[in-house]
C-alpha atoms as a PDB file:
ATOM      1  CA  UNK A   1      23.339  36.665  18.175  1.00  0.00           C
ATOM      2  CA  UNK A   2      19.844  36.849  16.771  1.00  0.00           C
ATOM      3  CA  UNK A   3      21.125  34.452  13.530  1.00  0.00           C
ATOM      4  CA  UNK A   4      22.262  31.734  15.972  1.00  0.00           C
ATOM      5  CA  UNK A   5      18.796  30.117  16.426  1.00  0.00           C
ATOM      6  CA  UNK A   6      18.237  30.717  12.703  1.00  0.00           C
ATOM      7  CA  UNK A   7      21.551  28.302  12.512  1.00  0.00           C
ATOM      8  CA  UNK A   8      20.544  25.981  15.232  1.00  0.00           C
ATOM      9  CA  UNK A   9      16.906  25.606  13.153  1.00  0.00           C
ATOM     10  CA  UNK A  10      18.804  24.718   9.608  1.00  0.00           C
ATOM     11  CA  UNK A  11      21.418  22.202  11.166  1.00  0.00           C
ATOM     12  CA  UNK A  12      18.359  20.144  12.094  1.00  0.00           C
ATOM     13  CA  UNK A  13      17.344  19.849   8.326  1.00  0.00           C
ATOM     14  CA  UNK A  14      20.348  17.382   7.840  1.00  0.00           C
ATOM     15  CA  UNK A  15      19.867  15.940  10.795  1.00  0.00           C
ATOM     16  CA  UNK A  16      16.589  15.008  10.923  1.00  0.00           C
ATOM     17  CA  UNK A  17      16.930  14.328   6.826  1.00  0.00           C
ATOM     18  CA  UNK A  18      20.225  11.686   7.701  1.00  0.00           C
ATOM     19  CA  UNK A  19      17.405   9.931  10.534  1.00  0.00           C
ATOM     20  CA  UNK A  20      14.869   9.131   7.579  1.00  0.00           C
ATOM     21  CA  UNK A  21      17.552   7.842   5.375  1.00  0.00           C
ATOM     22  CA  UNK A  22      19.030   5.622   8.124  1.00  0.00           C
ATOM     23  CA  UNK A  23      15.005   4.417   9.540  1.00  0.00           C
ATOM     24  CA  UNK A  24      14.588   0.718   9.395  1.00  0.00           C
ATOM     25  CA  UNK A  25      11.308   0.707  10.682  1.00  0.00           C
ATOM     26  CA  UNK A  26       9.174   2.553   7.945  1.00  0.00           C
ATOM     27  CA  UNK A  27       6.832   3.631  10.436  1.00  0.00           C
ATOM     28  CA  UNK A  28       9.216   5.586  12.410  1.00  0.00           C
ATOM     29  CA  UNK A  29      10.524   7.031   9.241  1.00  0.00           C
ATOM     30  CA  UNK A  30       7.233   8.540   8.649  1.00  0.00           C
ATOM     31  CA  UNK A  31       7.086   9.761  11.294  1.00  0.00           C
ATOM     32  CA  UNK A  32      10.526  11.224  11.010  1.00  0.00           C
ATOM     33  CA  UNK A  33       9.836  12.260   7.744  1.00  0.00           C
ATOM     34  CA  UNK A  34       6.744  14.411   9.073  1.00  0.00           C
ATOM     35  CA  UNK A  35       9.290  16.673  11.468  1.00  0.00           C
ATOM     36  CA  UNK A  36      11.659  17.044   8.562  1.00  0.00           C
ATOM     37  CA  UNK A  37       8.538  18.799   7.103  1.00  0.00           C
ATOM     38  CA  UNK A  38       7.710  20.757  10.307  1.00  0.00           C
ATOM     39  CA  UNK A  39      11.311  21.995  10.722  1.00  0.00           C
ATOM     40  CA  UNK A  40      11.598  22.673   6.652  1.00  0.00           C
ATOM     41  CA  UNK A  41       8.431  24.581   7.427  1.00  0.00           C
ATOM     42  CA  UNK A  42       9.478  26.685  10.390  1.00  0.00           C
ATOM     43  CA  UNK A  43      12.954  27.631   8.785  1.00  0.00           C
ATOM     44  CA  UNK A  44      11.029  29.008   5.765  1.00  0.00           C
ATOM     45  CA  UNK A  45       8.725  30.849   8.468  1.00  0.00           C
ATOM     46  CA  UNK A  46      11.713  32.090   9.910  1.00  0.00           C
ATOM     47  CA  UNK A  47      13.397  33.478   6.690  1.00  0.00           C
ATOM     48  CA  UNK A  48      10.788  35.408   5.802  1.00  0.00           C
ATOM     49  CA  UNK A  49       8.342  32.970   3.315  1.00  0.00           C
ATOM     50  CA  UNK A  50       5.524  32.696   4.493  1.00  0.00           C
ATOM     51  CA  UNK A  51       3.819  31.196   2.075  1.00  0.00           C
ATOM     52  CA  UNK A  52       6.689  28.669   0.718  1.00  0.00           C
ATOM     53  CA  UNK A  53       6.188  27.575   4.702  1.00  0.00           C
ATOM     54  CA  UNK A  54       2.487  27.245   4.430  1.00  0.00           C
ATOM     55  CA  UNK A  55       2.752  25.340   1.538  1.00  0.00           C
ATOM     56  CA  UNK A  56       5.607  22.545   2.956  1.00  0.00           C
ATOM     57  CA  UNK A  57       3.427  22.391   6.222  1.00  0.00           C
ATOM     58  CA  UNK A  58       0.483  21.349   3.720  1.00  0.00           C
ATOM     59  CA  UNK A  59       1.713  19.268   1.127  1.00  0.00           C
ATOM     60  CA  UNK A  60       5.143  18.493   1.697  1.00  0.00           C
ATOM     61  CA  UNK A  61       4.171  16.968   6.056  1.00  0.00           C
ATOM     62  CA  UNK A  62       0.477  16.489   6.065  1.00  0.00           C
ATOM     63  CA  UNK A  63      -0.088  15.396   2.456  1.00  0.00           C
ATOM     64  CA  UNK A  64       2.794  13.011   1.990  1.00  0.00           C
ATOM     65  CA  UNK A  65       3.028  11.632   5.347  1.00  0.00           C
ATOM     66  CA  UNK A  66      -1.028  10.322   4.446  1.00  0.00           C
ATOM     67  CA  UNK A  67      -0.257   8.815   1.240  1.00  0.00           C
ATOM     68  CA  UNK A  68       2.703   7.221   2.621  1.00  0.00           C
ATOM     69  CA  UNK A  69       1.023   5.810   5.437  1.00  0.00           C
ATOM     70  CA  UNK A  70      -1.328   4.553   2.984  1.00  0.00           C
ATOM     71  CA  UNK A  71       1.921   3.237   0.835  1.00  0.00           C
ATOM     72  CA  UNK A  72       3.308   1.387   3.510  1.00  0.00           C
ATOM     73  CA  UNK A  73       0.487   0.431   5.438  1.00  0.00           C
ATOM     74  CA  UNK A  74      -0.739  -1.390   1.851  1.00  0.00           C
ATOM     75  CA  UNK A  75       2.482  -3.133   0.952  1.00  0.00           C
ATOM     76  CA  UNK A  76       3.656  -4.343   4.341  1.00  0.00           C
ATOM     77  CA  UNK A  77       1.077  -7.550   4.354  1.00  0.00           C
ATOM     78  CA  UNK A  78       2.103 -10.703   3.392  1.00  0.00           C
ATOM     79  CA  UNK A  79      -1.539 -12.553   1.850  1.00  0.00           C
ATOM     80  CA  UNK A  80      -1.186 -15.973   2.693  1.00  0.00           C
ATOM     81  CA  UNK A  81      -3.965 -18.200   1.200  1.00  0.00           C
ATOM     82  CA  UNK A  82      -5.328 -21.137   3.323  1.00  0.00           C
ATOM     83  CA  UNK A  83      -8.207 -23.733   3.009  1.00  0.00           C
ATOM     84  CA  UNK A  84     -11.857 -22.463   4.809  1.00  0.00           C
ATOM     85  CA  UNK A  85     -12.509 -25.282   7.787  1.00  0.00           C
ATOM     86  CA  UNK A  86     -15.795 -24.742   8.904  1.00  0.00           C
ATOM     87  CA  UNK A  87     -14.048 -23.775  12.487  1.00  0.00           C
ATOM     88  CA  UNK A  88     -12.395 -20.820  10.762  1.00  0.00           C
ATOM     89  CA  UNK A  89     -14.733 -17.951  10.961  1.00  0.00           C
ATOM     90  CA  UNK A  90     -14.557 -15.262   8.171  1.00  0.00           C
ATOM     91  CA  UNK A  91     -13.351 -12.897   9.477  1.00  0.00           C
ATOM     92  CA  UNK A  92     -11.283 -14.518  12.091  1.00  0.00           C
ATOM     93  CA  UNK A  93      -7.214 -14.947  11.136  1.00  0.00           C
ATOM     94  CA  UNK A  94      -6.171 -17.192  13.562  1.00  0.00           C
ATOM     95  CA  UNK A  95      -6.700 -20.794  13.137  1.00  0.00           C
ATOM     96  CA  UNK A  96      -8.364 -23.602  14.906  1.00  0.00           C
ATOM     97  CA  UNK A  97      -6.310 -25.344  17.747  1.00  0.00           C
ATOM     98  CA  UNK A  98      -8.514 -28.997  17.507  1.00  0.00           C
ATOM     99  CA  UNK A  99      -8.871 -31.404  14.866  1.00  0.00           C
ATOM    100  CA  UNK A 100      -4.586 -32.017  15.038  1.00  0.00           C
ATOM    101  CA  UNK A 101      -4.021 -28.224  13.661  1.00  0.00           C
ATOM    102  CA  UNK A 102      -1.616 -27.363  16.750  1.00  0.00           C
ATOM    103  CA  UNK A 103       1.193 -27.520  14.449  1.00  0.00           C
ATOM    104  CA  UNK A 104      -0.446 -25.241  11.417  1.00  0.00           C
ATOM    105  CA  UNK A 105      -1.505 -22.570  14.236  1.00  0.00           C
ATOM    106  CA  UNK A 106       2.363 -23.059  15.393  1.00  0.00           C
ATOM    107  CA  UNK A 107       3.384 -22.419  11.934  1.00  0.00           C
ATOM    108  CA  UNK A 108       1.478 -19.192  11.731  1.00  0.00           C
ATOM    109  CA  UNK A 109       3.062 -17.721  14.807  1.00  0.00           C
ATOM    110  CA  UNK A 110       5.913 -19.061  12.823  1.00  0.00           C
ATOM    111  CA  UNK A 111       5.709 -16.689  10.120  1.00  0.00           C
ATOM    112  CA  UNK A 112       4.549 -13.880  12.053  1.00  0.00           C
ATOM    113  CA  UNK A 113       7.431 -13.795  14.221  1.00  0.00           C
ATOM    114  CA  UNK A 114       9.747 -13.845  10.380  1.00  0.00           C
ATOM    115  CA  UNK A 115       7.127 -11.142   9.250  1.00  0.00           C
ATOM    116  CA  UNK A 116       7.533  -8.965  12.951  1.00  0.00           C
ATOM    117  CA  UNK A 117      11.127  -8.604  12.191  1.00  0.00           C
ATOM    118  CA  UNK A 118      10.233  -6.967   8.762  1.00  0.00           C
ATOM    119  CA  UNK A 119       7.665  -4.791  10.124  1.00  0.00           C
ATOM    120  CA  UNK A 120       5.151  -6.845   7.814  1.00  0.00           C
ATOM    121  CA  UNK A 121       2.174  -8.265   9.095  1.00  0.00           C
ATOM    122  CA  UNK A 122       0.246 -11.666   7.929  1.00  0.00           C
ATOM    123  CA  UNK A 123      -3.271 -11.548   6.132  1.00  0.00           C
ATOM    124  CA  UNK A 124      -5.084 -14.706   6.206  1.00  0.00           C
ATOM    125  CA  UNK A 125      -7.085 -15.172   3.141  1.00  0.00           C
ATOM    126  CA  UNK A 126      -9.665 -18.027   3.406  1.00  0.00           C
ATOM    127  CA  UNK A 127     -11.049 -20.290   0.240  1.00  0.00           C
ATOM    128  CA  UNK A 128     -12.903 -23.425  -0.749  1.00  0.00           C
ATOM    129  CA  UNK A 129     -10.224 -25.452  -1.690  1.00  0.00           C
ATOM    130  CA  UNK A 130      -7.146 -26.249  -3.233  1.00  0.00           C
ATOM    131  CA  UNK A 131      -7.950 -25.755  -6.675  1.00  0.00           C
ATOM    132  CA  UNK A 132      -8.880 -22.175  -5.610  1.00  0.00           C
ATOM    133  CA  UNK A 133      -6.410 -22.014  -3.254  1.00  0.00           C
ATOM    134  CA  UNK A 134      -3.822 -22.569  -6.640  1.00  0.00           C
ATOM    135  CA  UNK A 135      -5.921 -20.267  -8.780  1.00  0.00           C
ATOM    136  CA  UNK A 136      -5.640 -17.730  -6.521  1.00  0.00           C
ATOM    137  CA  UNK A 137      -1.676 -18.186  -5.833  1.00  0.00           C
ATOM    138  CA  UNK A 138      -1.430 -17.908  -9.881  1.00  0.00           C
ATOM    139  CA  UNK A 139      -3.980 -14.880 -10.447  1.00  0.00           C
ATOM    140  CA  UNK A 140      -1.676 -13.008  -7.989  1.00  0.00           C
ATOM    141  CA  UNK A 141      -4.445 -12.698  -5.491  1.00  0.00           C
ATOM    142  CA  UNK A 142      -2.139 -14.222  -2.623  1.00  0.00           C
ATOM    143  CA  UNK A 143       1.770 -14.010  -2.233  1.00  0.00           C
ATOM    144  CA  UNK A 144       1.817 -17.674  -0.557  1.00  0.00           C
ATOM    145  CA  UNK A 145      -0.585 -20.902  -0.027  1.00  0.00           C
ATOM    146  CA  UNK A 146      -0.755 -23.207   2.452  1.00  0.00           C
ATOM    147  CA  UNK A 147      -2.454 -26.682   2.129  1.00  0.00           C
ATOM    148  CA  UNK A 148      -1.467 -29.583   3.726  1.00  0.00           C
ATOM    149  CA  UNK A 149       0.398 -32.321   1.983  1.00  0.00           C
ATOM    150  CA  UNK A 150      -1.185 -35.338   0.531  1.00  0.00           C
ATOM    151  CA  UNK A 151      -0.816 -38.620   1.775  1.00  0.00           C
ATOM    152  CA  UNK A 152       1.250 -39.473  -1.568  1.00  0.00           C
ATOM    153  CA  UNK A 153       3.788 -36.680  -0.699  1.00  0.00           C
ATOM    154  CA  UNK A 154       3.927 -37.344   2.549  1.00  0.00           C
ATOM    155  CA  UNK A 155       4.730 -41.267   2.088  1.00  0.00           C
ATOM    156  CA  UNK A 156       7.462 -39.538  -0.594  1.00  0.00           C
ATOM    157  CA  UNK A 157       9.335 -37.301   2.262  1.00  0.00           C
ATOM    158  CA  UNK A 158       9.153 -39.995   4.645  1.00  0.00           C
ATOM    159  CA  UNK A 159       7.057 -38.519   6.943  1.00  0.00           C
ATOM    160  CA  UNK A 160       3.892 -40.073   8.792  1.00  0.00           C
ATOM    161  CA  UNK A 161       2.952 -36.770  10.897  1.00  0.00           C
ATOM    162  CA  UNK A 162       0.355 -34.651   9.528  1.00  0.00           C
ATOM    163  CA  UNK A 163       2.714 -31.834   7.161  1.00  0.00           C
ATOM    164  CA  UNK A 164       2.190 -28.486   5.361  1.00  0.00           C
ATOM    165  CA  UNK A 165       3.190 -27.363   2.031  1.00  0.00           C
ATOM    166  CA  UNK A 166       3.710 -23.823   1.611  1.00  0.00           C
ATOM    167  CA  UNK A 167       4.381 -22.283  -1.814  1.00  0.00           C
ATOM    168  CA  UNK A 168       4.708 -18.665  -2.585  1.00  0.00           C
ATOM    169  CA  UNK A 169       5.296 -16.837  -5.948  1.00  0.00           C
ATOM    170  CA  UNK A 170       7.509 -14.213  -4.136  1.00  0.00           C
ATOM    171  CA  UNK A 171      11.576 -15.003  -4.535  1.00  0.00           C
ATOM    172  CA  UNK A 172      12.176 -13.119  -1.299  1.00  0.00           C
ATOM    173  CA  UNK A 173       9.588 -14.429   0.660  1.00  0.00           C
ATOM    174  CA  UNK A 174      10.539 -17.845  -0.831  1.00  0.00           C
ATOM    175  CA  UNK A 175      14.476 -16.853   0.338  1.00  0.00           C
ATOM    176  CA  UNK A 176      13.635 -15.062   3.792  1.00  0.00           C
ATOM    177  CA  UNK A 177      11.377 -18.561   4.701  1.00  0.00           C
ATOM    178  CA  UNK A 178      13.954 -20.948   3.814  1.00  0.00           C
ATOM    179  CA  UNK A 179      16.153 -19.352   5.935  1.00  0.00           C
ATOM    180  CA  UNK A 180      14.207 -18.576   8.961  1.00  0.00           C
ATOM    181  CA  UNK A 181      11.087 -21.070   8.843  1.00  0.00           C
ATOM    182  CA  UNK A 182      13.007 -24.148  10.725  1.00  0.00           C
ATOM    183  CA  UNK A 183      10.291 -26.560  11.053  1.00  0.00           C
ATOM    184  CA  UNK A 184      10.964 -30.240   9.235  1.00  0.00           C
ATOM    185  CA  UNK A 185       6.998 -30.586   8.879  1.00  0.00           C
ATOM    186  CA  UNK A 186       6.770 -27.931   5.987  1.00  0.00           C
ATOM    187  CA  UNK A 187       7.268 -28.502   2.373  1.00  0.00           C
ATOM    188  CA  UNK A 188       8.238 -25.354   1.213  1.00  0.00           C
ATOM    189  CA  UNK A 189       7.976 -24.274  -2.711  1.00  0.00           C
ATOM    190  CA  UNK A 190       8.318 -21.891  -4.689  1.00  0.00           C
ATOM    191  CA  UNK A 191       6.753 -21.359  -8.519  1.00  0.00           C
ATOM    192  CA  UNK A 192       7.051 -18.531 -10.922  1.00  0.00           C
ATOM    193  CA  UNK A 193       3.304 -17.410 -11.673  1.00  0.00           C
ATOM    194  CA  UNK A 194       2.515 -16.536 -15.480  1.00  0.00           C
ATOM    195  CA  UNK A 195       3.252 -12.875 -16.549  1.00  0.00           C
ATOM    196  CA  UNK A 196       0.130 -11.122 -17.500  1.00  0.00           C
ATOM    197  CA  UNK A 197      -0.238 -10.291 -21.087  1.00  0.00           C
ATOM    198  CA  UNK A 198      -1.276  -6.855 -22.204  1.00  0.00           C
ATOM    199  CA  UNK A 199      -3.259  -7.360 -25.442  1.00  0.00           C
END
């Protein structure tokens, strides 16, 4: 009788190991991931170790649940470089709703809604221009770019209403946009940037 919480403590390992593995949403996995921790930690307790527990409540739940926060919280951003307008503050990432940019503010509820569903979240990153704008896209300093088209390309597509041109270096972002990104004003592209090389 005494050995049947011990059991009932152990048979959550699985469990609660089985609801990290199967976590879509990697914040709720770390979350997860920090009982699997407490209850690894109390069954050690339990057995008799106290100082195998001590160390999995340390390292193996408080340690590793803060460097994967870090982790995710890190790699979860899509950078998306734009061109500065002098109604863009710095460190403001929404943009302007005059001047005719209804439809680029539209766009970037646009690709947060695409980014929501991947628990990602959408960095604005501001420059001069388009030549910095492209620099930036090929240093790796963004993941996308948007500008919007030149009168040339937009005579070209046969379109007289102000358009975008979005162009990312990332396959999958490239993929996940052309699926999901439905407006007919975007141009969207995608270019391979140059691998660095390692002298």
């Amino acid at each position: 009788m005494n050995d049947l919480y011990v059991y009932a403590i152990v048979a959550l390992l699985p469990l609660s190991a089985s609801m990290v593995v199967f976590q879509v949403n990697p914040y709720n996995a770390l979350v997860i991931r920090g009982i699997l921790g407490a209850v690894a930690a109390l069954v050690y307790a339990v057995l008799g170790a106290a100082d195998v527990a001590l160390t999995e409540a340390l390292v193996g739940t408080m340690l590793a649940i803060t460097l994967y926060a870090v982790a995710v919280r890190s790699s979860m951003v899509m950078r998306l470089g734009v061109v500065k307008d002098e109604s863009i503050a710095a460190d403001d990432d929404s943009l302007p709703e005059s001047k005719g940019d209804r439809h680029l503010g539209q766009l970037m509820d646009d690709l947060r809604a695409i980014l929501d569903k991947r628990h990602m979240r959408l960095e604005l990153v501001l420059y001069k221009d388009k030549q910095d704008l492209h620099r930036a896209l090929m240093e790796k300093e963004v993941h996308a770019t948007c500008a919007p088209l030149e009168e040339c390309d937009r005579a070209m597509h046969g379109d007289e209403k102000p358009a975008d041109r979005i162009v990312t270096r990332v396959r999958r972002i490239y993929d996940i946009m052309q699926a999901e990104l439905s407006s007919p004003a975007i141009n969207l592209t995608y270019v391979s940037a140059p691998e660095e090389k390692h002298p």
